[in-house]
Protein backbone atom coordinates (compact mmCIF):
# COMPACT_ATOMS: atom_id res chain seq x y z
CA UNK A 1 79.36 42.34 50.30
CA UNK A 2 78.41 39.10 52.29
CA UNK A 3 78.63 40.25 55.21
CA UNK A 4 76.90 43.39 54.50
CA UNK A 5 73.89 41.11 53.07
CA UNK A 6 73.73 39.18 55.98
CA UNK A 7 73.20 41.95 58.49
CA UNK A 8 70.57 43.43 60.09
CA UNK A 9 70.61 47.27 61.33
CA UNK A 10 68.15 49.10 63.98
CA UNK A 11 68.03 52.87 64.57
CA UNK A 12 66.32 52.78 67.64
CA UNK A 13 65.06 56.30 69.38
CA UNK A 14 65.79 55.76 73.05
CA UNK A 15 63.23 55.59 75.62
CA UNK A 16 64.37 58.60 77.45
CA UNK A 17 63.75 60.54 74.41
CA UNK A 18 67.43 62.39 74.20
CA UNK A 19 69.42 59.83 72.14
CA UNK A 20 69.46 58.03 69.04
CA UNK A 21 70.97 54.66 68.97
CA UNK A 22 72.35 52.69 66.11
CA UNK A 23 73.03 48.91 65.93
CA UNK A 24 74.05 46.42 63.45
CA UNK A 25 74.21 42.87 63.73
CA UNK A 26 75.55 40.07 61.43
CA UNK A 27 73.28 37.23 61.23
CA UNK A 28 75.71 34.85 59.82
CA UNK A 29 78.36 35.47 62.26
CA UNK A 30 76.20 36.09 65.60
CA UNK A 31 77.89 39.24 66.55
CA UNK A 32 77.42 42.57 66.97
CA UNK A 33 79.34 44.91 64.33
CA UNK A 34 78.93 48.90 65.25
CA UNK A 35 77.13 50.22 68.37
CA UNK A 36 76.95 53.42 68.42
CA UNK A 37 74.29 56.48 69.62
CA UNK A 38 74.07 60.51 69.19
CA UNK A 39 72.37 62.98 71.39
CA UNK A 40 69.29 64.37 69.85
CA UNK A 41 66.27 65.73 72.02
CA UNK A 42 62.77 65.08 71.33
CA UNK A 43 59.06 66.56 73.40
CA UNK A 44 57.42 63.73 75.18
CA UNK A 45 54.12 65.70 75.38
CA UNK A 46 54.29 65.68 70.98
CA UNK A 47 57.27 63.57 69.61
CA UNK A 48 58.54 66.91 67.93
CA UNK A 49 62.15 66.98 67.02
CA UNK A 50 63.14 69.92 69.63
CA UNK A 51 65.91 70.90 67.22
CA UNK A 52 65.58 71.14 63.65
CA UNK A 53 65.07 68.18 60.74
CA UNK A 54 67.81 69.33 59.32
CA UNK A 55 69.96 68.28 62.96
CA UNK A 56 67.85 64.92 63.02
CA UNK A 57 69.24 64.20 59.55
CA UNK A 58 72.88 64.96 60.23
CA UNK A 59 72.67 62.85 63.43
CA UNK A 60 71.62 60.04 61.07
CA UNK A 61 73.83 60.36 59.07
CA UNK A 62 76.82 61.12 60.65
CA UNK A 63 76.16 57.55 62.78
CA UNK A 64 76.14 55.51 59.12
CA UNK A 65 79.17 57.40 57.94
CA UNK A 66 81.08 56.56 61.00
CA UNK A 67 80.62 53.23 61.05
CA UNK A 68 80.71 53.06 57.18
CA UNK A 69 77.56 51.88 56.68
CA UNK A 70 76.17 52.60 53.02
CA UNK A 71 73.10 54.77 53.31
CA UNK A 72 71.17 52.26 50.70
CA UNK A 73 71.28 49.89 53.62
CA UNK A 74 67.48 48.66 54.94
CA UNK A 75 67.20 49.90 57.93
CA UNK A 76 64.22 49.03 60.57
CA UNK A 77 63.45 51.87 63.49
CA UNK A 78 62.21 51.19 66.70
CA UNK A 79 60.30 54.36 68.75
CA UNK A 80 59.87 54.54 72.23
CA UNK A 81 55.63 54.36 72.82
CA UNK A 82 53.08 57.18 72.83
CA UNK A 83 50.10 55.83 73.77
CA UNK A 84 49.28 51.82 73.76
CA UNK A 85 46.23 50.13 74.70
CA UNK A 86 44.47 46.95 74.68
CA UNK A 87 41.24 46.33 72.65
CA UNK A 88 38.17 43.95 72.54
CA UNK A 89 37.24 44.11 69.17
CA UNK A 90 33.58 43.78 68.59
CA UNK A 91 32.49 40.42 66.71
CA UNK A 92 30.28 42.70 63.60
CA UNK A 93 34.07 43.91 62.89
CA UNK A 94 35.64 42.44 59.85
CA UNK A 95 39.42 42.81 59.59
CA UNK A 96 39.87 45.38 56.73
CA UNK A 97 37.91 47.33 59.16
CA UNK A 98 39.80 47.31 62.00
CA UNK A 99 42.37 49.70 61.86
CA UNK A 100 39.88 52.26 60.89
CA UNK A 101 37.96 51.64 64.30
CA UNK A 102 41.40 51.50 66.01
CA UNK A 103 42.18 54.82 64.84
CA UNK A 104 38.63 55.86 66.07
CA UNK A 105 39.52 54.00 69.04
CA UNK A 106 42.49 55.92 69.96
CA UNK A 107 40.88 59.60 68.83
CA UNK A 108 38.16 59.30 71.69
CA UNK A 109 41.18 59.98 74.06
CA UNK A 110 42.51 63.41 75.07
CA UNK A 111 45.79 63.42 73.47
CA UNK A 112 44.48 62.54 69.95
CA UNK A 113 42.17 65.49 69.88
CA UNK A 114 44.32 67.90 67.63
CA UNK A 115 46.46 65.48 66.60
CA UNK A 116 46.06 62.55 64.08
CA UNK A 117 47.25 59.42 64.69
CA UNK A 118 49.24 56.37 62.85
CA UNK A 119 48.26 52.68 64.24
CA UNK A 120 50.34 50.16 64.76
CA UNK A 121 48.17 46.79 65.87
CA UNK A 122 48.40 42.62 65.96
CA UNK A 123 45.82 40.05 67.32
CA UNK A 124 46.27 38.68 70.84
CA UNK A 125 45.74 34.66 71.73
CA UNK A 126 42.95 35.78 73.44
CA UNK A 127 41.62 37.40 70.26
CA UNK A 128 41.79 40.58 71.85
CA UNK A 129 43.95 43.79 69.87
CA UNK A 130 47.22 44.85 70.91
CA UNK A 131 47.79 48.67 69.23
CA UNK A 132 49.71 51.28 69.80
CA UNK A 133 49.11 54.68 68.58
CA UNK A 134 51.89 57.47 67.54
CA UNK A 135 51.41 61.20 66.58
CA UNK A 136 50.92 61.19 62.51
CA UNK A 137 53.22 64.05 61.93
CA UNK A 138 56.23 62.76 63.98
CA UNK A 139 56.48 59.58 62.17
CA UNK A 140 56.04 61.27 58.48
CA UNK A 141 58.83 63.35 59.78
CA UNK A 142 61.34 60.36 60.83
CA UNK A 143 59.99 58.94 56.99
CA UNK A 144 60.89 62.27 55.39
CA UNK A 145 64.43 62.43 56.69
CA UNK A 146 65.25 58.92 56.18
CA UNK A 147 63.88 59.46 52.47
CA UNK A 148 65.61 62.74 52.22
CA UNK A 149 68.82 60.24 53.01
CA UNK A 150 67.50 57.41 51.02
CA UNK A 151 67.73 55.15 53.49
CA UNK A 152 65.28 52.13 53.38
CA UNK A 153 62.50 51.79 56.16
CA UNK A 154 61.54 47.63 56.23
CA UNK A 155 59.96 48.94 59.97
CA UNK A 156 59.08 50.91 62.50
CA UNK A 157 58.11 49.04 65.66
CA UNK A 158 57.09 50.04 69.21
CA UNK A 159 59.32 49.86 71.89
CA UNK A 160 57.46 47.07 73.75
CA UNK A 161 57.31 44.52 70.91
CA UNK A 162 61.38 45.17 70.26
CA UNK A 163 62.47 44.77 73.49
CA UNK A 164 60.57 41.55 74.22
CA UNK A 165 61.56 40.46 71.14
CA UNK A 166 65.16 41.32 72.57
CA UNK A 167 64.53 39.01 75.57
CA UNK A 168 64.33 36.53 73.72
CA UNK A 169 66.99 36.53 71.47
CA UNK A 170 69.15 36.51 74.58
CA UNK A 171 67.43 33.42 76.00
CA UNK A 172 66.71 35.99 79.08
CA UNK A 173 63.08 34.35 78.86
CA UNK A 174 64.02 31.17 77.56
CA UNK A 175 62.30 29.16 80.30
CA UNK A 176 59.00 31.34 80.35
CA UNK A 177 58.53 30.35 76.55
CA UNK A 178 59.83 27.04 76.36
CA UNK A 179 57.14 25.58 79.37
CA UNK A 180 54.59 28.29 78.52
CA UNK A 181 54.80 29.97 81.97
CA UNK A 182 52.84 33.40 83.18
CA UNK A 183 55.67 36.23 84.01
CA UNK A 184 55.16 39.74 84.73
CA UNK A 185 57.23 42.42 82.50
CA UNK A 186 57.12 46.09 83.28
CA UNK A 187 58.88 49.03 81.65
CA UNK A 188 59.69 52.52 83.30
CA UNK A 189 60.83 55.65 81.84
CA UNK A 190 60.51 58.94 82.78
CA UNK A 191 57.30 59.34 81.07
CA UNK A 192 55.38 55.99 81.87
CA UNK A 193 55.34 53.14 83.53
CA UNK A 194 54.17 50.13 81.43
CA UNK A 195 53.00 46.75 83.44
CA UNK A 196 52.09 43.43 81.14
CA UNK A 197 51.45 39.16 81.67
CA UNK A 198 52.55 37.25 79.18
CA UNK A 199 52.42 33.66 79.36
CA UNK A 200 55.76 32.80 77.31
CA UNK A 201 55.99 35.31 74.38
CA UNK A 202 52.89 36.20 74.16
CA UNK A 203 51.12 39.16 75.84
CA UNK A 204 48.03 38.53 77.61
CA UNK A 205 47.31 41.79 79.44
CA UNK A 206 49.26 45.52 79.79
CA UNK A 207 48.35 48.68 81.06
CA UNK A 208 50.63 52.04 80.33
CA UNK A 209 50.61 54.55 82.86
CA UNK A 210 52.12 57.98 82.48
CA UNK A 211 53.79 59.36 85.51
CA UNK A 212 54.14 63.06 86.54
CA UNK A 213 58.17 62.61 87.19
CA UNK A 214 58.30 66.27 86.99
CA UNK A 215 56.28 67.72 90.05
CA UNK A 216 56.34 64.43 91.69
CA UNK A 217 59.19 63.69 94.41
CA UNK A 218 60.68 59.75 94.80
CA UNK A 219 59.08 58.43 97.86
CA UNK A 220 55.39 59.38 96.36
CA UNK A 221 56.41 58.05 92.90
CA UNK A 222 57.33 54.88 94.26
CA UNK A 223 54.02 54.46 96.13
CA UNK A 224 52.09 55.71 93.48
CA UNK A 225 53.83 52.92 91.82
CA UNK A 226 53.70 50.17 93.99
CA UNK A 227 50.18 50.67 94.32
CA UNK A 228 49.41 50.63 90.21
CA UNK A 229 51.94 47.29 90.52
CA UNK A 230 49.70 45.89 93.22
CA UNK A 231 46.92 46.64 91.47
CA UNK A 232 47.94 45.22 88.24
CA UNK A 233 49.00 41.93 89.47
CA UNK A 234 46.89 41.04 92.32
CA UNK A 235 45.34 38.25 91.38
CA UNK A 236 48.26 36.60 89.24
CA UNK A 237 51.37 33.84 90.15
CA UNK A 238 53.71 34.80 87.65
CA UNK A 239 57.00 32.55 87.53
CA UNK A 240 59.36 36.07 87.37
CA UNK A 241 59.45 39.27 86.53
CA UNK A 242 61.56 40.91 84.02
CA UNK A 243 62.12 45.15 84.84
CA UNK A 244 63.85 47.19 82.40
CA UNK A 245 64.37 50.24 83.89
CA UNK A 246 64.87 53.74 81.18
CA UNK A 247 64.42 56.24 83.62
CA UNK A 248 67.14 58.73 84.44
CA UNK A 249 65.40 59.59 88.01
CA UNK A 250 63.91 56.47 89.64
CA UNK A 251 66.70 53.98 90.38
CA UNK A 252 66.14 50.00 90.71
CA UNK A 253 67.16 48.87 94.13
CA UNK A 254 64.34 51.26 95.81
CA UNK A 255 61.99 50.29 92.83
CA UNK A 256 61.87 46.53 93.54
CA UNK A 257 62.05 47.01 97.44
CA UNK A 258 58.91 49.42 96.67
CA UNK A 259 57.11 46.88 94.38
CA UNK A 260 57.70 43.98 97.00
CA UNK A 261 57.70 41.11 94.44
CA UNK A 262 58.97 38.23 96.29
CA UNK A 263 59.34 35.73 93.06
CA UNK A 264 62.91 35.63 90.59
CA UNK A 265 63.64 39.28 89.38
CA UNK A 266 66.04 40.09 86.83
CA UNK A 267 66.48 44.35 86.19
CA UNK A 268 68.36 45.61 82.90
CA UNK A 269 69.11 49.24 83.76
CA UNK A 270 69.20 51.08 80.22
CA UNK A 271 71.45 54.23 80.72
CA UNK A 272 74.74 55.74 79.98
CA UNK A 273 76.46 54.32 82.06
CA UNK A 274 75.85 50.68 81.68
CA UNK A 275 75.44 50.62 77.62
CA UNK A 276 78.56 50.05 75.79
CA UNK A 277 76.23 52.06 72.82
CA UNK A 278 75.86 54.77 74.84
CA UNK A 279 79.81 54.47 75.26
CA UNK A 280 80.31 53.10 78.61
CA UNK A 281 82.98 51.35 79.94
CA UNK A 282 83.25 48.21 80.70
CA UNK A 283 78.93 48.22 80.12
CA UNK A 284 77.19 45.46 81.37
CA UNK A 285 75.28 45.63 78.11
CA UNK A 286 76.11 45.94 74.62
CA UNK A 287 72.88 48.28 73.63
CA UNK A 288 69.51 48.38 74.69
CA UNK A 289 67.11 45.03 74.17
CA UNK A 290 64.76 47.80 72.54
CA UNK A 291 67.75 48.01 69.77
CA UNK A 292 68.76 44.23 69.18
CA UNK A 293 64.58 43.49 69.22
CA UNK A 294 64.74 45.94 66.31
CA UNK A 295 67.03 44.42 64.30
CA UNK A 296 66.18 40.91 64.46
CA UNK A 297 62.64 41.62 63.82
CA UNK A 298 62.97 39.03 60.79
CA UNK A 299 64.22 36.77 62.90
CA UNK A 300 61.38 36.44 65.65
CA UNK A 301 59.06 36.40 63.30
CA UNK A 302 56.67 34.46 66.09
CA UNK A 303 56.76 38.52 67.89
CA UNK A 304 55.76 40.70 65.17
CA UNK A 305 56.05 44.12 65.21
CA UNK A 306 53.73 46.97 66.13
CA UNK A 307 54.18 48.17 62.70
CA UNK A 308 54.07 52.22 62.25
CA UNK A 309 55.06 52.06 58.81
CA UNK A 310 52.64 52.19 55.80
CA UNK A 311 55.37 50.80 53.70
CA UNK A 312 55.37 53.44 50.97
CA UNK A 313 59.58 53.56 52.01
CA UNK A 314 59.26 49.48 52.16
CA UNK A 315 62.79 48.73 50.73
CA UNK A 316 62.53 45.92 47.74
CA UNK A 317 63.94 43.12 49.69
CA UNK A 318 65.07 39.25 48.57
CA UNK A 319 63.03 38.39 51.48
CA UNK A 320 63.67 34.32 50.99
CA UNK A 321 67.45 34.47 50.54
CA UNK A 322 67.53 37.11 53.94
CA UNK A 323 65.48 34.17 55.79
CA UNK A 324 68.06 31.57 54.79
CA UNK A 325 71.17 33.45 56.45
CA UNK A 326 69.73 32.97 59.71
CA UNK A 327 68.51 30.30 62.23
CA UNK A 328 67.27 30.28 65.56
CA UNK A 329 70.73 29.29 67.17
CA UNK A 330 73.28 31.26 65.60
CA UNK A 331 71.24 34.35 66.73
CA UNK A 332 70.98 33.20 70.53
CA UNK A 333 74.21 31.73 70.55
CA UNK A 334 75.75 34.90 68.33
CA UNK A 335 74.23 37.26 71.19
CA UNK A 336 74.90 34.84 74.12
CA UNK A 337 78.36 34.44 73.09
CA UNK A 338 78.78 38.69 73.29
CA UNK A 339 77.17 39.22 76.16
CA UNK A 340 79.03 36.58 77.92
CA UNK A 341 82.34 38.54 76.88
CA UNK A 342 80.48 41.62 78.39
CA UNK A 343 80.48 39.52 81.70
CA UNK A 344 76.48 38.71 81.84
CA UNK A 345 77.02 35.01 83.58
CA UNK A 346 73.31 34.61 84.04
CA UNK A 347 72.56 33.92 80.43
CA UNK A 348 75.08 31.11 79.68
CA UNK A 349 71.58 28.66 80.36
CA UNK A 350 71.15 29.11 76.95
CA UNK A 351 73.65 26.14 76.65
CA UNK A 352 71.36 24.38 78.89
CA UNK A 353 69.64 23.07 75.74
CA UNK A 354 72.94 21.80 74.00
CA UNK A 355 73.85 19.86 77.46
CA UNK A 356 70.89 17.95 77.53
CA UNK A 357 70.99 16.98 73.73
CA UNK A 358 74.97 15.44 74.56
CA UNK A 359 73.17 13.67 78.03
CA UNK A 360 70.08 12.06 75.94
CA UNK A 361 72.78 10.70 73.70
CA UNK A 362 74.92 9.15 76.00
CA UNK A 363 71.61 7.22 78.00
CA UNK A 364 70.77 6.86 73.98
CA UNK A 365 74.09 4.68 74.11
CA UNK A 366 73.83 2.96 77.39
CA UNK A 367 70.42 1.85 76.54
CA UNK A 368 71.26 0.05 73.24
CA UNK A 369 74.63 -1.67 75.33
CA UNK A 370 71.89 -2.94 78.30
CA UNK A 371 69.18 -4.05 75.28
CA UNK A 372 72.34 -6.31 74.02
CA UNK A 373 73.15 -7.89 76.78
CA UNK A 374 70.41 -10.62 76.54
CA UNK A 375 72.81 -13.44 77.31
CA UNK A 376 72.87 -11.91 81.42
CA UNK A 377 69.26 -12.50 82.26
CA UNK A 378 69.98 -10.63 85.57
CA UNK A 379 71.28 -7.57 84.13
CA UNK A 380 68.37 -5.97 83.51
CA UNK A 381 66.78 -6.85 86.52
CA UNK A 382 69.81 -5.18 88.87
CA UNK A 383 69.67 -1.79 86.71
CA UNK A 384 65.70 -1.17 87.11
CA UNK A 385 66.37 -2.00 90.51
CA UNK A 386 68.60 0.29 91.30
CA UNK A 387 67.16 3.12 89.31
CA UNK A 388 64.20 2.70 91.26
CA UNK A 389 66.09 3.21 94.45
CA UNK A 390 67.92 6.16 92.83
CA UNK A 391 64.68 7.94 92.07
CA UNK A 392 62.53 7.08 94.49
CA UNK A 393 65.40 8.93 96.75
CA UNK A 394 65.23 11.96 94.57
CA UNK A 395 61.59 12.02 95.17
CA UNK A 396 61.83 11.80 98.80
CA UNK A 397 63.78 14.92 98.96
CA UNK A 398 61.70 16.35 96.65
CA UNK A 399 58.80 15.62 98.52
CA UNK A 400 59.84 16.87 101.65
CA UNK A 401 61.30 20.37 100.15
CA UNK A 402 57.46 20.93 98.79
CA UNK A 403 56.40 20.41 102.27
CA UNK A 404 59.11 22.06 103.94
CA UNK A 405 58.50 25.06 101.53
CA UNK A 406 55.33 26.07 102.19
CA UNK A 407 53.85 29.03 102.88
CA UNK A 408 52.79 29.02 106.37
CA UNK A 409 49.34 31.03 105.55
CA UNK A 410 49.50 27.84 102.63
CA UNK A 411 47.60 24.39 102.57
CA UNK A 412 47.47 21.16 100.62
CA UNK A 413 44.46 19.15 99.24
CA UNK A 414 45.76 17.02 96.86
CA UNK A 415 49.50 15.79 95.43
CA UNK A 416 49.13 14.17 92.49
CA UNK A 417 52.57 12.11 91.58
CA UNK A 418 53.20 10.09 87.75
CA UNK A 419 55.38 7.46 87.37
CA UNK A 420 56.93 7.60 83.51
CA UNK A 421 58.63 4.23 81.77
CA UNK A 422 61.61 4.89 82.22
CA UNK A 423 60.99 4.67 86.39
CA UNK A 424 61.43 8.47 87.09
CA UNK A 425 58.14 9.58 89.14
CA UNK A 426 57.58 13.05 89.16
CA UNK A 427 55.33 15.62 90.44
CA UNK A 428 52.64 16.21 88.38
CA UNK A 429 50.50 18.95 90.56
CA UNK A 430 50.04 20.45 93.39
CA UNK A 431 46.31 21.19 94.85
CA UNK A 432 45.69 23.62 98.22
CA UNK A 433 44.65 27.21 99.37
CA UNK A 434 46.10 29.86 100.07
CA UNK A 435 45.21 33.28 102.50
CA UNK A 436 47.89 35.26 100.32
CA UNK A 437 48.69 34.86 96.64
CA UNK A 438 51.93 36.80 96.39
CA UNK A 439 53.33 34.12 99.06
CA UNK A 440 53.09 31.68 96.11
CA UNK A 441 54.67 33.22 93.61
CA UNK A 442 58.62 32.61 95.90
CA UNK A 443 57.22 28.61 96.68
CA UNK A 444 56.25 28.66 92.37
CA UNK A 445 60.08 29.90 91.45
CA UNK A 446 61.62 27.44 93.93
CA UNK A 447 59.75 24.36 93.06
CA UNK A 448 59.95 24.96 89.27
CA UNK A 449 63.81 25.22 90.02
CA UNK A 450 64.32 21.46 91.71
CA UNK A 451 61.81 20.09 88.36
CA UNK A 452 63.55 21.52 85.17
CA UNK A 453 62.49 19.29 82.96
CA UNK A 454 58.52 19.61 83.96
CA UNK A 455 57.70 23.20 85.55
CA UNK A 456 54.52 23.39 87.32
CA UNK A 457 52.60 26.11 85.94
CA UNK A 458 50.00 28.31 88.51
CA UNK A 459 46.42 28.75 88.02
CA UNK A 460 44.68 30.46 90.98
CA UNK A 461 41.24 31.17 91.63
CA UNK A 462 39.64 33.78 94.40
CA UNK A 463 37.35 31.98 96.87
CA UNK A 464 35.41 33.05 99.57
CA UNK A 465 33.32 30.97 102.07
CA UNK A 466 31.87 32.15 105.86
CA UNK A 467 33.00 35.75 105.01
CA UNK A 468 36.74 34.80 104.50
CA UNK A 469 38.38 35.55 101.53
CA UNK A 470 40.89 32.75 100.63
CA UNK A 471 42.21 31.65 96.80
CA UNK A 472 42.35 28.07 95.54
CA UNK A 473 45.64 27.36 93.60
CA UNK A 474 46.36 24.28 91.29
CA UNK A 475 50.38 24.25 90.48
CA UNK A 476 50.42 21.93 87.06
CA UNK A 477 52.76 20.46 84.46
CA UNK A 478 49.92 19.33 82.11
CA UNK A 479 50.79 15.86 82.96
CA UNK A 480 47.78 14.43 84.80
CA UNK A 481 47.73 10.72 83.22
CA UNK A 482 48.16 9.50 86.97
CA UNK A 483 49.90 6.25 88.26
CA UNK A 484 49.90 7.71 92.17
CA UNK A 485 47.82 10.11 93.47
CA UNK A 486 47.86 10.84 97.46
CA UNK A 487 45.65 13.07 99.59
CA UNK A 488 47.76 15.77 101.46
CA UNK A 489 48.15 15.32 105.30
């Protein structure tokens, strides 16, 4: 029974549209206990089931039977995105209003002219509306069967909310969130491709684009592509970018030749055979980050969901005993700790964090032994010396990669350089111009690499002066309280 109250499950409707997937988790003991998926076949064009309810409802069911789930277990769903936008919301609007303009919103387009359609909406940091819109009918028909079942809904999320939420409950964007840097994320299916910023968790611009897969050979796709990419992007430095790839036709390696990014890239191919759900062998990947998003929705409470569900299923939860089962590190170490087993090297920085704790304590201790030590007068003296001559040579090298480094179409105006107490000067930002922005975004991942503890974070700005087109970049860690500052050569 503990366990079983400590768990979270996610039926999550893959992006591909052709298989259900099932996942459960156990919050207390950070691991995964069933994976597991079904075939079942669904329109793109109207999110009708293209076999019958009664089929959708045995597929359900025979997934909690064999993994002997009770049906009376809460159960969030996660649905692959219709139609999502971006909104400025007029200042007159007050917020019981708003999703009753959203839903006006979304009926001035095409494919909500017959069709009605259920919103699903939270407010930006820029105070700008995130919503996603989903065909009425297909949702009260997902409701019906699961009620039919009587299976609790707590949820039913969008696709793009669960699988960033999934990112970072794998400390995939660990970095981006803990320094608050820009990164690019962008989603492709079959049916869309979906490009976003986000500066850490947080979304600051996205823009879904269907794509005609089905008339449409590969070499036009991908420059169709490359140029909505282009587009999207062209006047941003992100630190990475993060590609999840659901599409059964376009595969990665051409897609990220296509797109050209030249910063950190990191591509989670979602398919059968690299999803231990979807029963692979040997997967790369326990289930898709649209499916572990979905069930820790509780948990990542700081992403909250697109919400499609009106809450007339809403299961009557002990919400403040669920919220006590869980914290923020058995999750990410729970997950870590699988993947790892799965083979997924690249996410064991997640101990990063833990490492650094054990190092502050041990200076912690060789602090208070030099503070005692009183009866040396000299003793002091020789460790700040050194240290000095210790960082000062880190510095130098420092230095010299950041000038070494450069973009050749790339210029400095200004390094600005801080000196902290304890003797460690570090780069505080960089000032210049550039003829190409993309060139940065390589220089941004590399620098940000050599200073861990203080990324610099972009901000660039087009110019233009005598008819040349040129953009002004400042790389900053926040930390302009300067000791040193020297002009560039």
């Amino acid at each position: 029974m503990g366990k079983r109250k400590s768990a979270n499950l996610c039926v999550n409707v893959l992006s591909t549209l052709s298989h259900v997937e099932l996942l459960e988790y156990d919050l207390l003991e950070g691991r995964f206990l069933h994976l597991d998926s079904e075939e079942f076949l669904i329109d793109p064009t109207t999110r009708d089931f293209l076999d019958t309810g009664e089929r959708f409802k045995q597929v359900i069911k025979r997934l909690y039977e064999r993994n002997r789930i009770p049906l009376k277990t809460p159960t969030n769903i996660v649905v692959p995105s219709f139609f999502t936008r971006q909104f400025q919301v007029p200042e007159s609007i007050l917020a019981e209003e708003l999703p009753i303009v959203l839903t006006s919103e979304a009926e001035r387009f095409y494919v909500f002219k017959k069709i009605d359609p259920v919103i699903g909406h939270y407010t930006l940091n820029n105070g700008e509306v995130l919503y996603t819109a989903y065909p009425k009918h297909a949702i009260d028909t997902v409701k019906k069967n699961f009620m039919d079942l009587k299976i609790p809904l707590v949820s039913i999320d969008c696709n793009y909310t669960a699988a960033l939420r999934g990112l970072l409950a794998m400390g995939v964007i660990q970095n981006e969130v803990t320094s608050r840097l820009k990164w690019g994320f962008l989603i492709i299916s079959d049916f869309y491709l979906f490009l976003s910023v986000l500066e850490g968790q947080h979304y600051e611009k996205i823009s879904e684009i269907p794509l005609p897969l089905q008339n449409t050979d590969e070499a036009t796709l991908l420059l169709e592509i490359r140029n909505d990419f282009q587009q999207f992007y062209e006047y941003e430095v992100l630190n990475r970018l993060v590609i999840i790839n659901n599409s059964m036709k376009i595969y990665s390696p051409p897609l990220v030749d296509s797109i050209g990014f030249q910063g950190p890239t990191d591509v989670f191919d979602q398919n059968d055979g690299t999803l231990a759900s979807r029963g692979a062998k040997d997967a790369p990947f326990p289930c898709t980050l649209d499916a572990i998003g979905g069930a820790l929705i509780k948990a990542f409470e700081e992403i909250p969901p697109l919400e499609l569900n009106d809450g007339s299923l809403l299961a009557m939860l002990e919400d403040e005993k669920h919220k006590t089962l869980v914290s923020y590190g058995l999750i990410a170490l729970g997950v870590i700790l699988f993947i790892g087993q799965l083979g997924i090297s690249s996410l064991l920085d997640m101990f990063a964090g833990q490492e650094q704790a054990k190092s502050d304590q041990i200076q912690a201790s060789i602090n208070a032994v030099v503070s005692t030590m009183s009866i040396i007068p000299d003793v002091k003296q020789k460790l700040f010396i050194k240290k000095c001559v210790v960082e000062n040579y880190k510095l130098n090298n420092l230095l010299i990669k950041i000038d070494q480094n450069l973009p050749q179409d790339a210029w400095f105006t200004k390094i600005t350089l801080n000196t902290q107490p304890d003797m460690k000067a570090i780069v505080t930002s960089l000032k210049g111009g550039t003829l190409n922005a993309d060139s940065l975004n390589a220089y941004v991942g590399l620098i940000n690499n050599e200073i861990k503890d203080l990324p610099l974070t972009p901000n660039v700005i087009p110019k233009e002066e005598e008819n040349q087109r040129y953009f002004e970049f400042t790389l900053s860690n926040g930390s302009d309280k300067t000791d040193q500052t020297g002009a560039a050569p």
